[in-house]
PDB file of N, CA and C in Angstrom:
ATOM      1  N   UNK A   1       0.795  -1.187   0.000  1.00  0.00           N
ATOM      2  CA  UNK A   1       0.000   0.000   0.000  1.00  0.00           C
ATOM      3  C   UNK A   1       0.852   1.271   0.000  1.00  0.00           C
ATOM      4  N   UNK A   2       2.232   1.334   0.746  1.00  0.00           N
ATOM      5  CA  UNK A   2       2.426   2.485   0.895  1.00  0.00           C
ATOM      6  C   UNK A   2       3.772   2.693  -0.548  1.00  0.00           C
ATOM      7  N   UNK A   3       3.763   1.391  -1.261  1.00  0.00           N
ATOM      8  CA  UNK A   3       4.392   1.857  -2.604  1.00  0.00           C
ATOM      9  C   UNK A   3       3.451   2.781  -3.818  1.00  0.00           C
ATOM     10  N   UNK A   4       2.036   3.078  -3.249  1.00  0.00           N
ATOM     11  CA  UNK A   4       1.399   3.737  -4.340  1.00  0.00           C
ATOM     12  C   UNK A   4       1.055   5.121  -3.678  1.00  0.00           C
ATOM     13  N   UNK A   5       1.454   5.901  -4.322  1.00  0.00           N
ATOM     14  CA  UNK A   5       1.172   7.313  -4.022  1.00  0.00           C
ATOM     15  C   UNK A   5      -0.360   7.245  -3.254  1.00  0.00           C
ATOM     16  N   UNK A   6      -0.893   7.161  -3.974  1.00  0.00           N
ATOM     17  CA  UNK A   6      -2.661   7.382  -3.806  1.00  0.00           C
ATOM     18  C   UNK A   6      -3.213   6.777  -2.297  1.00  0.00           C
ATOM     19  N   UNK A   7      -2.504   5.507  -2.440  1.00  0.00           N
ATOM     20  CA  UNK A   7      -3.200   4.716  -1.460  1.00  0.00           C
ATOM     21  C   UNK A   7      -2.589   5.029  -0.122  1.00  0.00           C
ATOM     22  N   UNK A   8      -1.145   5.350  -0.388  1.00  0.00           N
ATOM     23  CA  UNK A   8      -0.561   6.174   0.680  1.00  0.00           C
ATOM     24  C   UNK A   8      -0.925   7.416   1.578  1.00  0.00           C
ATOM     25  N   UNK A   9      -1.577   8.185   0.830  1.00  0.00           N
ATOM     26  CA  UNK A   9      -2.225   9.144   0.916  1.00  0.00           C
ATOM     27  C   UNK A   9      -3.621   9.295   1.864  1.00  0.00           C
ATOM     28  N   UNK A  10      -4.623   7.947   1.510  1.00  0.00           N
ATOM     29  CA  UNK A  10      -5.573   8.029   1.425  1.00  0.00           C
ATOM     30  C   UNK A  10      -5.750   6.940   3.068  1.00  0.00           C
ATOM     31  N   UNK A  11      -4.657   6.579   3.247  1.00  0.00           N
ATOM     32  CA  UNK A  11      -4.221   5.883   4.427  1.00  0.00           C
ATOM     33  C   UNK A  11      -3.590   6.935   5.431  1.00  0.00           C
ATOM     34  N   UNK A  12      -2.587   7.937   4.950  1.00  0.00           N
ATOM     35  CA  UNK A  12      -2.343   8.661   6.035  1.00  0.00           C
ATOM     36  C   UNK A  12      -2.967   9.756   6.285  1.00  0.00           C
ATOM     37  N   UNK A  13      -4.176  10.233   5.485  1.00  0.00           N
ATOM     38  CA  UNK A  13      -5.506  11.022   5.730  1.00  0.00           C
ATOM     39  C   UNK A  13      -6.089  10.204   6.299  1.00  0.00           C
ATOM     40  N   UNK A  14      -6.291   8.887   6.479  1.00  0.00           N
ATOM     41  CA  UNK A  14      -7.645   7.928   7.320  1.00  0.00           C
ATOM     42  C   UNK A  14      -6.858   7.971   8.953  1.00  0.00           C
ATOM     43  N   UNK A  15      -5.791   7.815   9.037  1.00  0.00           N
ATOM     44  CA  UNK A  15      -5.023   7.836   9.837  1.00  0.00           C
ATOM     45  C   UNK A  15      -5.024   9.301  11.000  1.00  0.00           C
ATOM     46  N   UNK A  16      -5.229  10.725  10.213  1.00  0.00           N
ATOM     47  CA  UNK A  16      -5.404  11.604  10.923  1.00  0.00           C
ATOM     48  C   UNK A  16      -6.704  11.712  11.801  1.00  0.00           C
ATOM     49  N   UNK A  17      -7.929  10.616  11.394  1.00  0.00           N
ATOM     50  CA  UNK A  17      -8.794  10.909  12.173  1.00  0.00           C
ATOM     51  C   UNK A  17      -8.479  10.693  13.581  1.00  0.00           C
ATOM     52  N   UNK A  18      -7.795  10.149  13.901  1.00  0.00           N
ATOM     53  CA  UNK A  18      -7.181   9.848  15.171  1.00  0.00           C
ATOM     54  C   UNK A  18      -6.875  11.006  16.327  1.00  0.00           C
ATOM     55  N   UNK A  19      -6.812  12.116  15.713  1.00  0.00           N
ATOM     56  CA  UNK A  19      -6.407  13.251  16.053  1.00  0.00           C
ATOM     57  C   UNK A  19      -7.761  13.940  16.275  1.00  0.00           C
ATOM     58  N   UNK A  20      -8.541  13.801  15.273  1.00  0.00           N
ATOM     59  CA  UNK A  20     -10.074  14.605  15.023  1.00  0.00           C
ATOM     60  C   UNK A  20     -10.533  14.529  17.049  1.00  0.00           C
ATOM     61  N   UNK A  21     -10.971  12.803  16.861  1.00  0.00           N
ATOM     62  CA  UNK A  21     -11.531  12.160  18.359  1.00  0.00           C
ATOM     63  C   UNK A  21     -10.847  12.763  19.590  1.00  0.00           C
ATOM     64  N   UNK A  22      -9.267  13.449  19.704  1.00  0.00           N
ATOM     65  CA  UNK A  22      -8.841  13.744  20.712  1.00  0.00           C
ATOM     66  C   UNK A  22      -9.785  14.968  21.653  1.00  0.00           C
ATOM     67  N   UNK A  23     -10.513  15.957  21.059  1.00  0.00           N
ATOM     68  CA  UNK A  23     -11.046  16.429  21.699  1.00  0.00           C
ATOM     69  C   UNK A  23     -11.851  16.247  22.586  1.00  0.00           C
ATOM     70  N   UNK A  24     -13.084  15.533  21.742  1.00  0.00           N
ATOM     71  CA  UNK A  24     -14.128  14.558  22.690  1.00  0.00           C
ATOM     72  C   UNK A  24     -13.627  13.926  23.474  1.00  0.00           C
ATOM     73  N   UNK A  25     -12.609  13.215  23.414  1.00  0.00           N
ATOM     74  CA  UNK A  25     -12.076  12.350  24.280  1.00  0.00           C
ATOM     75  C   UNK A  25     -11.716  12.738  25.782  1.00  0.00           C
ATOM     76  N   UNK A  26     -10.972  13.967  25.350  1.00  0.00           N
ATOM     77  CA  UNK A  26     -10.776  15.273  27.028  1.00  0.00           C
ATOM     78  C   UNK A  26     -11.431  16.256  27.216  1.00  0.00           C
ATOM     79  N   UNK A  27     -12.646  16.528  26.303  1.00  0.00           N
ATOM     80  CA  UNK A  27     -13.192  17.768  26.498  1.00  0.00           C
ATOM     81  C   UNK A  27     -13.772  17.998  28.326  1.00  0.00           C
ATOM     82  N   UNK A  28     -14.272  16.771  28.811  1.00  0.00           N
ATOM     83  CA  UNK A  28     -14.819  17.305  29.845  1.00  0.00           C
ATOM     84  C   UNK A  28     -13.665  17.226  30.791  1.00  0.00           C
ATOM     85  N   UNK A  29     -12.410  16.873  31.238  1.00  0.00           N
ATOM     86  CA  UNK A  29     -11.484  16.934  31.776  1.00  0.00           C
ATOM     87  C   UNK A  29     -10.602  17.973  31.888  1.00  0.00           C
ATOM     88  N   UNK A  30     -10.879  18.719  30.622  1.00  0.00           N
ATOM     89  CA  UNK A  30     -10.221  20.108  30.118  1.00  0.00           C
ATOM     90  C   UNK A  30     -10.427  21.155  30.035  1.00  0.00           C
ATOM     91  N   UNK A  31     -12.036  21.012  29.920  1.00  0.00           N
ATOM     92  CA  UNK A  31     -12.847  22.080  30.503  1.00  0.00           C
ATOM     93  C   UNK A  31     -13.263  22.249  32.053  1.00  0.00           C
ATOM     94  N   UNK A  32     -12.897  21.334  32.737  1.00  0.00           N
ATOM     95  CA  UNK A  32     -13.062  21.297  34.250  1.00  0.00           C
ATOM     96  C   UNK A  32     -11.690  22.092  34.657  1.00  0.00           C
ATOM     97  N   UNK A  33     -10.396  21.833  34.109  1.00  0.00           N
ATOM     98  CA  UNK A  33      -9.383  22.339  34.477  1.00  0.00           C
ATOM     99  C   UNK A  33      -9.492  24.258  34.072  1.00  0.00           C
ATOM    100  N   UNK A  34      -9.823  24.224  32.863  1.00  0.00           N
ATOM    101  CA  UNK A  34      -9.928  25.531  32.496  1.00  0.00           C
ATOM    102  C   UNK A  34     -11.218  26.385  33.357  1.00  0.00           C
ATOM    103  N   UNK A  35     -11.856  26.085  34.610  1.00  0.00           N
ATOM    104  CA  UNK A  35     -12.927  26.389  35.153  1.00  0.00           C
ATOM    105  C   UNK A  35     -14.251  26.483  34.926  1.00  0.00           C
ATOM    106  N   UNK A  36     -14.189  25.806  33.424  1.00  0.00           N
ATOM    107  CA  UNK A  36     -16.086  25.461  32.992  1.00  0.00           C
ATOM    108  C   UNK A  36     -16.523  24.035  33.429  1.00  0.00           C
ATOM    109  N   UNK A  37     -17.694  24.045  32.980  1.00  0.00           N
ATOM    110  CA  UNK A  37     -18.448  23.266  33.762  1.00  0.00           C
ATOM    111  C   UNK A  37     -19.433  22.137  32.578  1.00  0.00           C
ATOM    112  N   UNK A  38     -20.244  22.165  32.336  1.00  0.00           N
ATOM    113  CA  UNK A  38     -21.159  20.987  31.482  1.00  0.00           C
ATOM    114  C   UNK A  38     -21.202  22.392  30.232  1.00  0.00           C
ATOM    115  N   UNK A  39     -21.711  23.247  30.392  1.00  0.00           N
ATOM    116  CA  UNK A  39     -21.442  24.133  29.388  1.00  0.00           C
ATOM    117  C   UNK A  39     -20.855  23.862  28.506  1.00  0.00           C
ATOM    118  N   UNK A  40     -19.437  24.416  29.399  1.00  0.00           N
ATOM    119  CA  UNK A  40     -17.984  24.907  28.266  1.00  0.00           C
ATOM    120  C   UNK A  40     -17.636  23.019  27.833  1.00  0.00           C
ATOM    121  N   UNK A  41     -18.479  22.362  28.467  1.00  0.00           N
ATOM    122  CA  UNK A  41     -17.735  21.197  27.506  1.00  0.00           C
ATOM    123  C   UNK A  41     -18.735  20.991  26.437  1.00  0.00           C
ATOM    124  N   UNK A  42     -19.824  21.392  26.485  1.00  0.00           N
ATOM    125  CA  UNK A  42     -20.772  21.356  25.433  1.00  0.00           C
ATOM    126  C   UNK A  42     -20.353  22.147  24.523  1.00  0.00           C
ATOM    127  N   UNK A  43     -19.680  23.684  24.606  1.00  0.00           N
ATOM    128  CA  UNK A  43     -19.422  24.211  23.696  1.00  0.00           C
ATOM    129  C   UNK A  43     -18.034  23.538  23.206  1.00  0.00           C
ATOM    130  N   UNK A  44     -16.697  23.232  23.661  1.00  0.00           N
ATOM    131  CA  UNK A  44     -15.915  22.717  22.826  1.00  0.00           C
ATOM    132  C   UNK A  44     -16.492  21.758  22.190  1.00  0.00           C
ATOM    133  N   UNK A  45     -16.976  20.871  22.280  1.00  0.00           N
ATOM    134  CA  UNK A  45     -17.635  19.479  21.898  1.00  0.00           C
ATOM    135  C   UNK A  45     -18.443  20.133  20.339  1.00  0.00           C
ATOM    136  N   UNK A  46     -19.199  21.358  20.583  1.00  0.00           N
ATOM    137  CA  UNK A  46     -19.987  21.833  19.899  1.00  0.00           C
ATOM    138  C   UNK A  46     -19.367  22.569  18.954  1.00  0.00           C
ATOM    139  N   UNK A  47     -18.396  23.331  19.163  1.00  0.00           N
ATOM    140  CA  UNK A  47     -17.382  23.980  18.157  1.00  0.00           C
ATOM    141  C   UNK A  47     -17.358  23.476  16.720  1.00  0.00           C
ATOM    142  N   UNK A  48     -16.476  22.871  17.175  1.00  0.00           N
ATOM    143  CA  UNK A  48     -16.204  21.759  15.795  1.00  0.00           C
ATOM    144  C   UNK A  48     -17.158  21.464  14.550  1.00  0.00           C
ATOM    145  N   UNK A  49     -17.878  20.899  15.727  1.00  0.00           N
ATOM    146  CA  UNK A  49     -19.393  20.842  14.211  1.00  0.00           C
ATOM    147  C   UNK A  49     -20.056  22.182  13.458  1.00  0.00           C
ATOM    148  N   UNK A  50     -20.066  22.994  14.985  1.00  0.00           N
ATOM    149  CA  UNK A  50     -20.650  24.180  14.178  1.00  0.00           C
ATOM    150  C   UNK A  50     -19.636  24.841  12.926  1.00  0.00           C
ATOM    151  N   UNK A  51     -18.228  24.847  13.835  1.00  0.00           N
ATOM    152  CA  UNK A  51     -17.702  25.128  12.259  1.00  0.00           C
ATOM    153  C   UNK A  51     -17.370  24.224  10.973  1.00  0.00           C
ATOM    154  N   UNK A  52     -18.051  23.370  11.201  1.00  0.00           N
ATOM    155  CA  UNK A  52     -17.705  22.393   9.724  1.00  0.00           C
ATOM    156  C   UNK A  52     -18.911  22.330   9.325  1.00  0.00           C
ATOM    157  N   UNK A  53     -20.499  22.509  10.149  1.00  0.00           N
ATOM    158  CA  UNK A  53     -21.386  23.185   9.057  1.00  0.00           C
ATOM    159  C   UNK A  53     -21.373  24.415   8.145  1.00  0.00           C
ATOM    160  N   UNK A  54     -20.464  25.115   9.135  1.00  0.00           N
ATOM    161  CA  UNK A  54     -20.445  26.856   8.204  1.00  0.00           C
ATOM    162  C   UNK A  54     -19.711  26.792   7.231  1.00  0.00           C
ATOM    163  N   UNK A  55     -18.162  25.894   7.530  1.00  0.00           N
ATOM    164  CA  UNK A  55     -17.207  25.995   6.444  1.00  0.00           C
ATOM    165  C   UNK A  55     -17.393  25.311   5.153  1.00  0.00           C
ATOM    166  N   UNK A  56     -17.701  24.104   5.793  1.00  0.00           N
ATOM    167  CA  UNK A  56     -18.170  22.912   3.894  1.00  0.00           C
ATOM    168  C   UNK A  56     -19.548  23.900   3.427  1.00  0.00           C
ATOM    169  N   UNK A  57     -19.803  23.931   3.592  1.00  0.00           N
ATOM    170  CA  UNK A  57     -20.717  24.586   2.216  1.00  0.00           C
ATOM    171  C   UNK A  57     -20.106  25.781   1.321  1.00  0.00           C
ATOM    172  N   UNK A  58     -19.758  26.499   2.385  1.00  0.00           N
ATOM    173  CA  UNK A  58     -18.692  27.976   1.874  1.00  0.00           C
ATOM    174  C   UNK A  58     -17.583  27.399   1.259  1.00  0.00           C
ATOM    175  N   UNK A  59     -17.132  26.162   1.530  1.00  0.00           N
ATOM    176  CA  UNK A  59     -15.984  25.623   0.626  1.00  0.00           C
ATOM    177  C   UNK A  59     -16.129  25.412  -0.536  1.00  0.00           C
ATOM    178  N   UNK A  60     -17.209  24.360  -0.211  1.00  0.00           N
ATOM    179  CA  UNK A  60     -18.346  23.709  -1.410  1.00  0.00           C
ATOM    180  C   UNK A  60     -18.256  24.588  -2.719  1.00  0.00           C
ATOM    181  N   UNK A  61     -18.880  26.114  -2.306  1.00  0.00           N
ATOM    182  CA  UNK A  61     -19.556  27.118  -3.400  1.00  0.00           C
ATOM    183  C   UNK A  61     -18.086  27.765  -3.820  1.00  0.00           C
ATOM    184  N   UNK A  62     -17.298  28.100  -2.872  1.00  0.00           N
ATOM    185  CA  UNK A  62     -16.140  28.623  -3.644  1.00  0.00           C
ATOM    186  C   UNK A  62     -14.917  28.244  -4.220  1.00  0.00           C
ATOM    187  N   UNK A  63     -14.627  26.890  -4.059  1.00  0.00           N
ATOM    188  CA  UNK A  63     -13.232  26.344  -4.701  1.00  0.00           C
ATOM    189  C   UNK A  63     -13.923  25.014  -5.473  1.00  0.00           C
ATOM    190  N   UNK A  64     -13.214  25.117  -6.713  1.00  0.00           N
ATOM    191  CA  UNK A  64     -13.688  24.211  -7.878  1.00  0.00           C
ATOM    192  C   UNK A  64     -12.818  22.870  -7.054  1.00  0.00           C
ATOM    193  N   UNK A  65     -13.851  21.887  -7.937  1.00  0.00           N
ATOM    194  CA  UNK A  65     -13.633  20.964  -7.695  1.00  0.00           C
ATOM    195  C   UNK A  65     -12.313  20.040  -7.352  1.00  0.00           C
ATOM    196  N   UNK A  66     -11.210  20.288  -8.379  1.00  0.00           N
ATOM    197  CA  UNK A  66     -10.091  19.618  -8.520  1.00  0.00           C
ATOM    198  C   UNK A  66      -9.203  20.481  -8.043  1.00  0.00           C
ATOM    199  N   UNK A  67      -9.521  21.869  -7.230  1.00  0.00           N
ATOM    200  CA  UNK A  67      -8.667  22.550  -6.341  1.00  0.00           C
ATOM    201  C   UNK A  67      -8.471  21.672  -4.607  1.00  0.00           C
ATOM    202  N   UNK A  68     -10.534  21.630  -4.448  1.00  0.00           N
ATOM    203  CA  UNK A  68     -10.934  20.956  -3.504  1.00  0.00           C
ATOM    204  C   UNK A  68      -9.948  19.532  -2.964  1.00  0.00           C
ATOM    205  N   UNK A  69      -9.718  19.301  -4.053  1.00  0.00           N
ATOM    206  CA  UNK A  69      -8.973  17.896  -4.391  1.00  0.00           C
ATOM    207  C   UNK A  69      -7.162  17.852  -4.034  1.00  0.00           C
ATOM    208  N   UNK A  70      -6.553  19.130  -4.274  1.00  0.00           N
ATOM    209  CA  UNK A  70      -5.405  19.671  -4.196  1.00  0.00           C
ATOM    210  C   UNK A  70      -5.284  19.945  -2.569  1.00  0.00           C
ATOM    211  N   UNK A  71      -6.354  19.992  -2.464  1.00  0.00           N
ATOM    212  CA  UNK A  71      -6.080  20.990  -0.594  1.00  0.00           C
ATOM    213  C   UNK A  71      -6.247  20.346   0.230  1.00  0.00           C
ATOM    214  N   UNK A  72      -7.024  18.773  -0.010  1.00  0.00           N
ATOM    215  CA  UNK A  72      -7.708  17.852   1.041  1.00  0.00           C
ATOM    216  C   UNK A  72      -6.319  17.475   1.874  1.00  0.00           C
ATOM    217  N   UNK A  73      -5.267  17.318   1.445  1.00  0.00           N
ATOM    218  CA  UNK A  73      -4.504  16.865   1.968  1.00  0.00           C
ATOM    219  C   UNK A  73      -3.638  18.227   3.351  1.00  0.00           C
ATOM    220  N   UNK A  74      -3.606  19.215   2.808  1.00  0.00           N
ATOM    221  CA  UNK A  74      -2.865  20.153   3.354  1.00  0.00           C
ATOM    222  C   UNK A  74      -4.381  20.823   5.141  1.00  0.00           C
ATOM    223  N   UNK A  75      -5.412  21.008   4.067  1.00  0.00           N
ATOM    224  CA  UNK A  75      -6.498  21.230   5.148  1.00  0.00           C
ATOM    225  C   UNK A  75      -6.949  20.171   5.843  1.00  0.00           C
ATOM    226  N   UNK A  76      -6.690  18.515   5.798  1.00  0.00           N
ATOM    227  CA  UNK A  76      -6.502  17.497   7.090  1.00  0.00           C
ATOM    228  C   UNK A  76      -5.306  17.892   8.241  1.00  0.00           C
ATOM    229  N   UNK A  77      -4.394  18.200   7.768  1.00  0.00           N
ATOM    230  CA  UNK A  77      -3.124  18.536   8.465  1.00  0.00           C
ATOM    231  C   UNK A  77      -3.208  19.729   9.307  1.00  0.00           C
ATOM    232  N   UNK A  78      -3.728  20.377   8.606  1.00  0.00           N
ATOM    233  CA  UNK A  78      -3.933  22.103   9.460  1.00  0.00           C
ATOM    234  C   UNK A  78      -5.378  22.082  10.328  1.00  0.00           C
ATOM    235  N   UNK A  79      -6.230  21.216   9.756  1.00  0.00           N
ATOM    236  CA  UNK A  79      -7.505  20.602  10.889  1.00  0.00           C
ATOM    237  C   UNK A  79      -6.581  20.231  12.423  1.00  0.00           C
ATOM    238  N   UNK A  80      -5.414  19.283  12.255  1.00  0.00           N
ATOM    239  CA  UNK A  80      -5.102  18.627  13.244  1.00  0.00           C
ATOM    240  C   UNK A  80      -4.329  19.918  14.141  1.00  0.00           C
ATOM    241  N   UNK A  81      -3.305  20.545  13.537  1.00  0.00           N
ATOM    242  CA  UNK A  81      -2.659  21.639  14.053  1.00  0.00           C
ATOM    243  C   UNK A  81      -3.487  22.205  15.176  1.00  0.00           C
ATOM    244  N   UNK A  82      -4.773  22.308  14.768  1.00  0.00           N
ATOM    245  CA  UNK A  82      -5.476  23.081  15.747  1.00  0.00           C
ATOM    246  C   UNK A  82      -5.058  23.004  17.035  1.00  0.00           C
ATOM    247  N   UNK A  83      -5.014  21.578  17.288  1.00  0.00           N
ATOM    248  CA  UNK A  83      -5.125  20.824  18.826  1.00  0.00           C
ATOM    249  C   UNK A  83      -3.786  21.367  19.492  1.00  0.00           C
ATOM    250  N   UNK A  84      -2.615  21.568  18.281  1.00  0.00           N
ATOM    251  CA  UNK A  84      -1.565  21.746  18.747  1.00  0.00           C
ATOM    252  C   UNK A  84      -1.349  23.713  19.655  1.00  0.00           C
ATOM    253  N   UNK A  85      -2.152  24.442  19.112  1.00  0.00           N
ATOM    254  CA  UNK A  85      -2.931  25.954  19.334  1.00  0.00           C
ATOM    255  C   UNK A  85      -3.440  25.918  20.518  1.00  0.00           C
ATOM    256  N   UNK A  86      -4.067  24.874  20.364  1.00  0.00           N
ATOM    257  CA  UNK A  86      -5.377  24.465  21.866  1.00  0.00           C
ATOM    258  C   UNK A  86      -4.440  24.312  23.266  1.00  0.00           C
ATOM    259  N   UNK A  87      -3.440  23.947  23.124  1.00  0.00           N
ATOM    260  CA  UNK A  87      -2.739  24.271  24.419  1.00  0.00           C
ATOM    261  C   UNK A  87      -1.762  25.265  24.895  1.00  0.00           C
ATOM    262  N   UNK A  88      -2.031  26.634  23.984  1.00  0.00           N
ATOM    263  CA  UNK A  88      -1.422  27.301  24.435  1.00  0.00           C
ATOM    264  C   UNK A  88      -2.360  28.278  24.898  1.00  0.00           C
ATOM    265  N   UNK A  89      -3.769  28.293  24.669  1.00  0.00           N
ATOM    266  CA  UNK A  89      -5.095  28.461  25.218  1.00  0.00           C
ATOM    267  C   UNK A  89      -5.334  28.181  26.774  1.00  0.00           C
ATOM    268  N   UNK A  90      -6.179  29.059  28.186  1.00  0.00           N
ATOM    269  CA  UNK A  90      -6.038  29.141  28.798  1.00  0.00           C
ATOM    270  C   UNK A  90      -7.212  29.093  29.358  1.00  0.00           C
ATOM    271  N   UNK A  91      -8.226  29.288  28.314  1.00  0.00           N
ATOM    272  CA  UNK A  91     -10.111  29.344  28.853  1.00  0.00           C
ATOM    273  C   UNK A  91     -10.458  28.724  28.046  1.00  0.00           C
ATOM    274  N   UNK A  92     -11.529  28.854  28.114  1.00  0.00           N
ATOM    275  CA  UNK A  92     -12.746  27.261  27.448  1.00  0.00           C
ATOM    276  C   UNK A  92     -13.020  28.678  26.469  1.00  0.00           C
ATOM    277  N   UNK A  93     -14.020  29.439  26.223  1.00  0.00           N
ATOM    278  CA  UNK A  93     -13.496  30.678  25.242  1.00  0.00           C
ATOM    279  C   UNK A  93     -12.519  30.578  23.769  1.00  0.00           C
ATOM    280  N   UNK A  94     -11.368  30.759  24.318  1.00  0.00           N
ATOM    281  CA  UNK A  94     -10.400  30.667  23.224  1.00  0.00           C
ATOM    282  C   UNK A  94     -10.249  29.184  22.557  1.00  0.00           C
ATOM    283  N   UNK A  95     -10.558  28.155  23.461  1.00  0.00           N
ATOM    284  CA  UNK A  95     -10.649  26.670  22.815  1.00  0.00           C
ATOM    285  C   UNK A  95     -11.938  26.438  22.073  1.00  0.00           C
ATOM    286  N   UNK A  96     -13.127  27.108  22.149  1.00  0.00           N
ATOM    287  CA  UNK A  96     -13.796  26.748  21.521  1.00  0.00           C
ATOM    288  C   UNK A  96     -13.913  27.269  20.529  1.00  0.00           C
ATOM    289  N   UNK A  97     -13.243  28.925  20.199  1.00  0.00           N
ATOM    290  CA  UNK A  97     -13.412  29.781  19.023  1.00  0.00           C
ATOM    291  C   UNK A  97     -12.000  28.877  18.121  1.00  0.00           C
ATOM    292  N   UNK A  98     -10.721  28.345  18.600  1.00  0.00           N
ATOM    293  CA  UNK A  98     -10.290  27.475  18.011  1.00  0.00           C
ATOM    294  C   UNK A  98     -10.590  26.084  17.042  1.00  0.00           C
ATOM    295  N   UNK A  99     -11.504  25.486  17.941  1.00  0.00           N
ATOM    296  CA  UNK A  99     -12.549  24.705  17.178  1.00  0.00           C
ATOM    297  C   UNK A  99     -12.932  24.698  15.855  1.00  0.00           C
TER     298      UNK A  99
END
């Protein structure tokens, strides 16, 4: 698999979801530390989705197709970065507008 470009690819994009789940995984542990409560873990938890309803469609309408196709790889990577942002964050606030 990892002698073909494609499949290589399409394995170490399946592979980043791994990273996606880390939030859920500590949100309520992390938001207890940062001083929120059922809230602020609802809103990190909630982040995420809300911005990937706003963004895929706005993506959708403005970048052609086989650009879409060019970027999947670079915008999985910079999805994950986030998390790496998220700890230099100090309130439930700035982690969720990160999101």
């Amino acid at each position: 698999m990892f002698g073909d470009p494609a499949l290589r690819t399409l394995v170490l994009l399946g592979w980043l979801v791994v990273f996606y789940t880390v939030p859920e995984g500590i949100a309520a542990p992390y938001a207890a530390r940062l001083g929120g409560g059922p809230v602020a873990t609802g809103l990190v938890l909630a982040s995420t989705a809300l911005a990937t309803a706003i963004a895929t469609p706005v993506f959708s309408r403005l970048v052609r197709p086989r650009r879409r196709l060019e970027l999947m790889g670079p915008l999985a990577m910079a999805t994950c970065a986030t998390l790496v942002l998220i700890v230099l964050h100090d309130s439930a606030k700035g982690v969720a507008l990160l999101q």
